[in-house]
N, C-alpha and C. Protein backbone atom coordinates (compact mmCIF):
# COMPACT_ATOMS: atom_id res chain seq x y z
N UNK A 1 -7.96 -42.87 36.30
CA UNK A 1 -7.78 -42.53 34.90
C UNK A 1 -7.89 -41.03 34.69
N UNK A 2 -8.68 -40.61 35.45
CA UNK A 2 -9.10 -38.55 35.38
C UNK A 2 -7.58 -38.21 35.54
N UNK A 3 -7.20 -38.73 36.75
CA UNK A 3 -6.00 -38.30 37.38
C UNK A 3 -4.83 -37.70 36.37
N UNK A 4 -4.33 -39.24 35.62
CA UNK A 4 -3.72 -39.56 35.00
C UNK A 4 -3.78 -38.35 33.78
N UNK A 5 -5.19 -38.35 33.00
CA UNK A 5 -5.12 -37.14 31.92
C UNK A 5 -5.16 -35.95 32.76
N UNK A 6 -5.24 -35.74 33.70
CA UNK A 6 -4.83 -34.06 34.10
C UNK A 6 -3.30 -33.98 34.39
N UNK A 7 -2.65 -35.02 34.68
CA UNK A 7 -1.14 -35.05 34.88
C UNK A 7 -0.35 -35.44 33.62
N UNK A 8 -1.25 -35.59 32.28
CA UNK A 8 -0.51 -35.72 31.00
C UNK A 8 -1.13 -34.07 30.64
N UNK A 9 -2.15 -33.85 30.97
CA UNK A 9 -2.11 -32.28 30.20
C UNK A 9 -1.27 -31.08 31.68
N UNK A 10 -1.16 -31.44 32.83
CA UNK A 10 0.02 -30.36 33.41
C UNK A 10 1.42 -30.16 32.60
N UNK A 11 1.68 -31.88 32.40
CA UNK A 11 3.13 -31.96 31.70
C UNK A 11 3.02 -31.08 30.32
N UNK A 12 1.93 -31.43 29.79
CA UNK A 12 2.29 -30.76 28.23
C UNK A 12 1.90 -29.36 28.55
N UNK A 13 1.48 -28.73 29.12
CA UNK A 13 0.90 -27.28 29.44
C UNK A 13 2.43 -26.91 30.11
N UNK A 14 3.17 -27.03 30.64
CA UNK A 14 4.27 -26.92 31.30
C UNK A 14 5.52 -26.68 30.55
N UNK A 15 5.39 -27.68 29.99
CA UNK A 15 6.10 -28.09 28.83
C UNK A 15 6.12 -26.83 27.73
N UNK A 16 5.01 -26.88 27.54
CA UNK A 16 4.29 -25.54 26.85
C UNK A 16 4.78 -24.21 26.90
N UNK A 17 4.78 -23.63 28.18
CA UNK A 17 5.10 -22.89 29.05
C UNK A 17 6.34 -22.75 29.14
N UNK A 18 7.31 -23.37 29.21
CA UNK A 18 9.05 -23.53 28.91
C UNK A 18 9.43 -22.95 27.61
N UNK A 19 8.58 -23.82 26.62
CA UNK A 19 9.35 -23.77 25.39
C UNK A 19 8.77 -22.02 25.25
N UNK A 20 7.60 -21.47 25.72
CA UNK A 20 7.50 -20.14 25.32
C UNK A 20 8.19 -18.73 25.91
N UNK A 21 8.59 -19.66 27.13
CA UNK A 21 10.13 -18.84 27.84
C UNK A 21 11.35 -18.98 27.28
N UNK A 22 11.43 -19.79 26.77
CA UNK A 22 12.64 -20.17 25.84
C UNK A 22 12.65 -19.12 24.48
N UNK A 23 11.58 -19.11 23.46
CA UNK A 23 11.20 -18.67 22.59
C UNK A 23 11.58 -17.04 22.45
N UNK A 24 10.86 -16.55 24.00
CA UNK A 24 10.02 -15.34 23.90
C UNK A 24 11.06 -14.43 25.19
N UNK A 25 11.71 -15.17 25.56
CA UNK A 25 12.71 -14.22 26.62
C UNK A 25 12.24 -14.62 28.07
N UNK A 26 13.29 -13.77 28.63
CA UNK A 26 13.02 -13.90 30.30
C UNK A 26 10.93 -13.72 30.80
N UNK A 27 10.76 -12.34 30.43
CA UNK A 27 9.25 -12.09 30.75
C UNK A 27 8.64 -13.27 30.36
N UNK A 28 8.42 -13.47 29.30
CA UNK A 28 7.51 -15.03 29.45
C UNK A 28 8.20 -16.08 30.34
N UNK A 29 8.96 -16.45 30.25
CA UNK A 29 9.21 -17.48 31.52
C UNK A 29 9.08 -17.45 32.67
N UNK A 30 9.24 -15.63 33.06
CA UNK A 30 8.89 -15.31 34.35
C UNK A 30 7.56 -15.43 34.82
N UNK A 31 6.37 -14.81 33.72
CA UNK A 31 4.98 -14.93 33.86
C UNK A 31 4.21 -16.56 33.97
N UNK A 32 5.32 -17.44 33.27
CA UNK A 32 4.70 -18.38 32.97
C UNK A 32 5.10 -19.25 34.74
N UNK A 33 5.83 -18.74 35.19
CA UNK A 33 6.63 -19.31 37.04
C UNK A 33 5.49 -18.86 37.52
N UNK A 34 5.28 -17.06 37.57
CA UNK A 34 4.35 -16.54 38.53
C UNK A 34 3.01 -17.13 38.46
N UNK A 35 2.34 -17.46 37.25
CA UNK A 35 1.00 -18.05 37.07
C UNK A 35 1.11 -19.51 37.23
N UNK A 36 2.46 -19.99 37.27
CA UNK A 36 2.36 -21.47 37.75
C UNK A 36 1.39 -21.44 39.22
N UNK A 37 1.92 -20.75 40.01
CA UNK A 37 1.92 -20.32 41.73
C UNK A 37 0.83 -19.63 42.16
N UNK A 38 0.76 -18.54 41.50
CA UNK A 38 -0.15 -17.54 41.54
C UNK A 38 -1.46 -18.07 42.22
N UNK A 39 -2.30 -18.81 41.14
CA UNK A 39 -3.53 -19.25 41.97
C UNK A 39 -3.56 -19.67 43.91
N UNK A 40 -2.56 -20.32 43.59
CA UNK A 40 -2.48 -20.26 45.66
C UNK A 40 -2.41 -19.31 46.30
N UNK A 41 -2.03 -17.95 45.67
CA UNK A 41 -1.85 -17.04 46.79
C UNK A 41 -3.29 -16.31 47.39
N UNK A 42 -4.15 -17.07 46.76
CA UNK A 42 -5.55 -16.86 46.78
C UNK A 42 -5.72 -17.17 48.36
N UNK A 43 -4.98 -17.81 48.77
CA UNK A 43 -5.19 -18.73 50.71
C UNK A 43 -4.42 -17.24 51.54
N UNK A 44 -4.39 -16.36 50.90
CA UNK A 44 -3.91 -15.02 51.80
C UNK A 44 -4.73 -14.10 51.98
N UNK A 45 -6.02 -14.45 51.08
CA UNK A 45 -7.10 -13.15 51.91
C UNK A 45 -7.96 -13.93 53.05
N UNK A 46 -7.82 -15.09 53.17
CA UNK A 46 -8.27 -15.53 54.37
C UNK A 46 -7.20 -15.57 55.40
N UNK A 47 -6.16 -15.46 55.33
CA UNK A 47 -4.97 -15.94 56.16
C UNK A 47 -5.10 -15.45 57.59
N UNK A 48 -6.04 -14.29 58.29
CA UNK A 48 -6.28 -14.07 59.78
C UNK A 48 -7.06 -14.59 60.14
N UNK A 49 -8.07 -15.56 59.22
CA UNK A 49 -8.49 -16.43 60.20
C UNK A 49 -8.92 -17.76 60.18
N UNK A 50 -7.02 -17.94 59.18
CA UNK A 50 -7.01 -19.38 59.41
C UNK A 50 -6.60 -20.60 60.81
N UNK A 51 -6.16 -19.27 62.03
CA UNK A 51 -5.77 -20.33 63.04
C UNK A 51 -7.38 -21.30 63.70
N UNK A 52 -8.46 -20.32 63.21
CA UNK A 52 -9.69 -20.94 63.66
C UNK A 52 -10.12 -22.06 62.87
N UNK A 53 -9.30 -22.20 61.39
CA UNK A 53 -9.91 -23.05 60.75
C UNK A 53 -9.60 -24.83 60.89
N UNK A 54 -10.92 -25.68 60.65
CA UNK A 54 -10.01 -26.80 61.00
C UNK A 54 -9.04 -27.14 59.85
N UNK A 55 -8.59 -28.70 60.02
CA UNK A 55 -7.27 -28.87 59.00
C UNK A 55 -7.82 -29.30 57.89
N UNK A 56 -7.03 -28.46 57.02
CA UNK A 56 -7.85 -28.93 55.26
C UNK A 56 -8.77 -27.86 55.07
N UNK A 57 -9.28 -26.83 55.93
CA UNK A 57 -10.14 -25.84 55.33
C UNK A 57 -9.66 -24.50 55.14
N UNK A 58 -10.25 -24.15 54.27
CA UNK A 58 -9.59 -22.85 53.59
C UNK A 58 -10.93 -21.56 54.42
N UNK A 59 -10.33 -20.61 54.86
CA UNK A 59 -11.35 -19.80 55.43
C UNK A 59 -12.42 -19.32 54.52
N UNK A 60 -13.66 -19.66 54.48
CA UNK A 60 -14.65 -19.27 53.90
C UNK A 60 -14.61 -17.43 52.98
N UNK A 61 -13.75 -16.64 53.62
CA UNK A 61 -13.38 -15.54 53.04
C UNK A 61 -13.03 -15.70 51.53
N UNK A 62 -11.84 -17.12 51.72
CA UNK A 62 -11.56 -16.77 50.83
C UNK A 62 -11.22 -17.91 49.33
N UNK A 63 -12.87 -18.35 50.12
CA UNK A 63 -13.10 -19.57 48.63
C UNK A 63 -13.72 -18.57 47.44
N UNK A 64 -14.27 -17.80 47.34
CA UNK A 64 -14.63 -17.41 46.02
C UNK A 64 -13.34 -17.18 45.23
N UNK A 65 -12.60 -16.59 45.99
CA UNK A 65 -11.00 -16.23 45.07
C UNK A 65 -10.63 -17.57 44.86
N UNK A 66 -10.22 -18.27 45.39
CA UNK A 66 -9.58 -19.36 45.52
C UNK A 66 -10.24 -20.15 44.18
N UNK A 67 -11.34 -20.58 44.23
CA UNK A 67 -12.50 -21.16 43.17
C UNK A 67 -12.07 -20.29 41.97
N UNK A 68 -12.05 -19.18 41.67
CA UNK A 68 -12.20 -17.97 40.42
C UNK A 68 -10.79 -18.41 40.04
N UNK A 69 -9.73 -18.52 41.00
CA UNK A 69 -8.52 -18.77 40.23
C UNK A 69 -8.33 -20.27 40.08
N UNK A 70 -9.04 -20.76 39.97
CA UNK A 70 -9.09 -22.72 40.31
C UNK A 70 -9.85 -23.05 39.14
N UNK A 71 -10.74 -22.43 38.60
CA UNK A 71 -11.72 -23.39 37.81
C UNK A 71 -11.07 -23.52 36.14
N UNK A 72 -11.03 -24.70 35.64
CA UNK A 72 -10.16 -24.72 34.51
C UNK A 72 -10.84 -23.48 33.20
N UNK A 73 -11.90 -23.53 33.14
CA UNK A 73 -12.78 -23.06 31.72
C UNK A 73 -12.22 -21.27 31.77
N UNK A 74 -11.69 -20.72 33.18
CA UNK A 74 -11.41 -19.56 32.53
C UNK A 74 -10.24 -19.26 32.02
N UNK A 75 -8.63 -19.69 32.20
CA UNK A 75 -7.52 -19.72 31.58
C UNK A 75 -7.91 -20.05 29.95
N UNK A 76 -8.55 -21.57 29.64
CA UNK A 76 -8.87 -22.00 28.58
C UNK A 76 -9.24 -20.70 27.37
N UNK A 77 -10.74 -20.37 28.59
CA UNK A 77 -11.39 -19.22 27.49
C UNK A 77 -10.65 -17.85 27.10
N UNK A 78 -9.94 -17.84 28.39
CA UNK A 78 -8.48 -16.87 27.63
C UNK A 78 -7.75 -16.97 26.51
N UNK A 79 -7.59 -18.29 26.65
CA UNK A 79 -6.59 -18.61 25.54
C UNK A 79 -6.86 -18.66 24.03
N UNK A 80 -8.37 -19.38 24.14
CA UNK A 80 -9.24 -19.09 23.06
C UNK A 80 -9.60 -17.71 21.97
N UNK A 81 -9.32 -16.55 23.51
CA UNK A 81 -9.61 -15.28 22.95
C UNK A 81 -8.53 -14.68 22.53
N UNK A 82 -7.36 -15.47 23.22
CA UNK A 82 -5.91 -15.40 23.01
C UNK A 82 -5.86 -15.60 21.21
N UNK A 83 -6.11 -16.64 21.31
CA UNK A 83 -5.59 -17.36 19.41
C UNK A 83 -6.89 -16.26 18.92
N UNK A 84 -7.80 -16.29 18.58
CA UNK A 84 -9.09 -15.70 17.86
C UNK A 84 -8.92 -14.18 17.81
N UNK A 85 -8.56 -13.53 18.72
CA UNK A 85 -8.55 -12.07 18.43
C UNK A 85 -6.98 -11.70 18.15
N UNK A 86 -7.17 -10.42 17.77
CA UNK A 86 -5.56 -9.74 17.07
C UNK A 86 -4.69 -9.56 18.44
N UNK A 87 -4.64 -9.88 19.30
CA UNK A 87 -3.62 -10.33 20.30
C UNK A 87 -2.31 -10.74 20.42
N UNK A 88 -1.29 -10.49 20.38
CA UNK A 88 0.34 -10.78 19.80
C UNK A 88 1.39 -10.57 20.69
N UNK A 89 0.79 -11.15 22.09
CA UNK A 89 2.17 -10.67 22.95
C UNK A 89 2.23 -12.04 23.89
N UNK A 90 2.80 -12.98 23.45
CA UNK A 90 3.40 -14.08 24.27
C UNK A 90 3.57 -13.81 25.07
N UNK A 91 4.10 -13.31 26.17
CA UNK A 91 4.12 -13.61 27.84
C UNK A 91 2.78 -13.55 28.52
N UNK A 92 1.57 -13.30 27.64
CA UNK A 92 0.41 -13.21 28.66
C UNK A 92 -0.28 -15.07 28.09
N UNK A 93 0.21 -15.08 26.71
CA UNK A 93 0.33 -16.72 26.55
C UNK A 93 1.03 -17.85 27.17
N UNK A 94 2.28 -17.33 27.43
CA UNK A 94 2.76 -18.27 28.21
C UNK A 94 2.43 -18.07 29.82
N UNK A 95 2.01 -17.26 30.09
CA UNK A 95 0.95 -16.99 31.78
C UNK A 95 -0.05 -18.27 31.72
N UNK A 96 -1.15 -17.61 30.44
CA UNK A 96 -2.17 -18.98 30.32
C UNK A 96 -2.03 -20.17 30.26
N UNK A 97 -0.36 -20.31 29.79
CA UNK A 97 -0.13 -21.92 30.02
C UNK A 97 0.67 -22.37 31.23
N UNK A 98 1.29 -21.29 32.27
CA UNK A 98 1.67 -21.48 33.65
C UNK A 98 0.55 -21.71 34.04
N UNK A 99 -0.85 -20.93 34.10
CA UNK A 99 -2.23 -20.89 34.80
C UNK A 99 -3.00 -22.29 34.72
N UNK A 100 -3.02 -22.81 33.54
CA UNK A 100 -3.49 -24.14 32.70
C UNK A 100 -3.08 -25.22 34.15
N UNK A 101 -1.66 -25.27 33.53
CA UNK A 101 -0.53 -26.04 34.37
C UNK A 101 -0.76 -26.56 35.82
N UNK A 102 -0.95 -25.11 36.37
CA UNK A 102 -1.23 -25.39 37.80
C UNK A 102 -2.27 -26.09 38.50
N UNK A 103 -3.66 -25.44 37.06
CA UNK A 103 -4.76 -26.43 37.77
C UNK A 103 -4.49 -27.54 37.45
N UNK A 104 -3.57 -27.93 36.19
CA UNK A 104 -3.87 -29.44 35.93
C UNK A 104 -3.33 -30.36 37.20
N UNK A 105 -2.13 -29.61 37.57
CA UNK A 105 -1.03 -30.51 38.94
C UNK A 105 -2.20 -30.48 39.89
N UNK A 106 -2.86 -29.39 40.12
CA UNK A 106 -3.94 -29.46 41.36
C UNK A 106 -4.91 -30.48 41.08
N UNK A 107 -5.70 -31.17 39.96
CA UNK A 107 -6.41 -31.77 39.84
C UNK A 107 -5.63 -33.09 39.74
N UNK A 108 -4.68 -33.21 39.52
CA UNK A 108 -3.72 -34.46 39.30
C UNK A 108 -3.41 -35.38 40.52
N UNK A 109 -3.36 -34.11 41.52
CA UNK A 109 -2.78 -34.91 43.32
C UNK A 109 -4.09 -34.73 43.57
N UNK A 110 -5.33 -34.33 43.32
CA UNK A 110 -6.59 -34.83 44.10
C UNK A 110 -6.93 -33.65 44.74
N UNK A 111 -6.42 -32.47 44.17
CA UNK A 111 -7.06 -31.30 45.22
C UNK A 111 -7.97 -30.25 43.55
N UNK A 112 -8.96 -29.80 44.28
CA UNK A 112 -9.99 -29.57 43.15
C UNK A 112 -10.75 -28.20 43.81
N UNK A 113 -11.99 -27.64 43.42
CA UNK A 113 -12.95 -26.75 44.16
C UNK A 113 -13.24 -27.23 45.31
N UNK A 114 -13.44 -25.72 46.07
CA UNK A 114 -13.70 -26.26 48.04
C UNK A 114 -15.46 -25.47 47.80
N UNK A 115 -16.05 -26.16 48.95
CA UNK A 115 -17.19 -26.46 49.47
C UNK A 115 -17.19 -24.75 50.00
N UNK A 116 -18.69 -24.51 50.18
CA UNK A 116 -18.77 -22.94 50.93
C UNK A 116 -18.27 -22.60 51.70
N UNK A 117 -17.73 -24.15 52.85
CA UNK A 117 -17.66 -24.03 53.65
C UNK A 117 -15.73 -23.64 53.78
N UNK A 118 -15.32 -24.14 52.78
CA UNK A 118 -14.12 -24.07 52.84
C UNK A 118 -13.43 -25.28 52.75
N UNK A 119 -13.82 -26.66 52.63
CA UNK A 119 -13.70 -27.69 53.01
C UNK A 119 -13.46 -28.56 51.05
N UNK A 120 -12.43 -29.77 50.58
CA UNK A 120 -12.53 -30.14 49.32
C UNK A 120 -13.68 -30.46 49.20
N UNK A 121 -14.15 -30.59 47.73
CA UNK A 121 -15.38 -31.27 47.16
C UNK A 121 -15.69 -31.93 46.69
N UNK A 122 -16.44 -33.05 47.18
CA UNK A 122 -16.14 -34.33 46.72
C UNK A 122 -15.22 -35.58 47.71
């Protein structure tokens, strides 16, 4: 059932994310692609020494990044500060809803925060 509402809020965050590329021009649609993705590229400051790692673990280097761009509450609290303060430039809105997006698909197929070790949690 978790599953399920993180793969109804990717769709509508996505969804989201379109219509504000649509709206707002190429730059938002572009920002809203790059922050779809973005959080993974977090698996490249460990990347020399992932041939040591076993399968499924992310090199301990580079779980704090990985986690910082993974955890849902900070896109959110962006967005929050997004609507609440005098802020007026859609493509860093439609980023927050590429960013949203991605964790939701990540929490949707079962992949979530890794262990110190580098390893899923849970």
């Amino acid at each position: 059932m978790r599953r399920a509402a993180w793969l109804a809020g990717a769709l509508f965050w996505s969804a989201f994310a379109v219509l504000e590329g649509v709206n707002h021009g190429w730059l938002a649609g572009g920002l809203a692609l790059l922050f779809l993705v973005a959080p993974d590229l977090t698996f490249l400051v460990g990347l020399g020494d992932a041939p040591r790692m076993a399968r499924g673990q992310l090199p301990p280097r580079a779980v704090p990044y990985y986690n910082a761009m993974h955890r849902a509450l900070v896109p959110f609290a962006l967005m929050v500060a997004y609507t609440v303060l005098p802020v007026d430039w859609p493509p860093a809105f439609a980023a927050l809803c590429g960013w949203i997006a991605h964790i939701s698909y990540d929490r949707a197929f079962g992949y979530g925060l890794r262990t110190e070790a580098g390893f899923q949690r849970g």
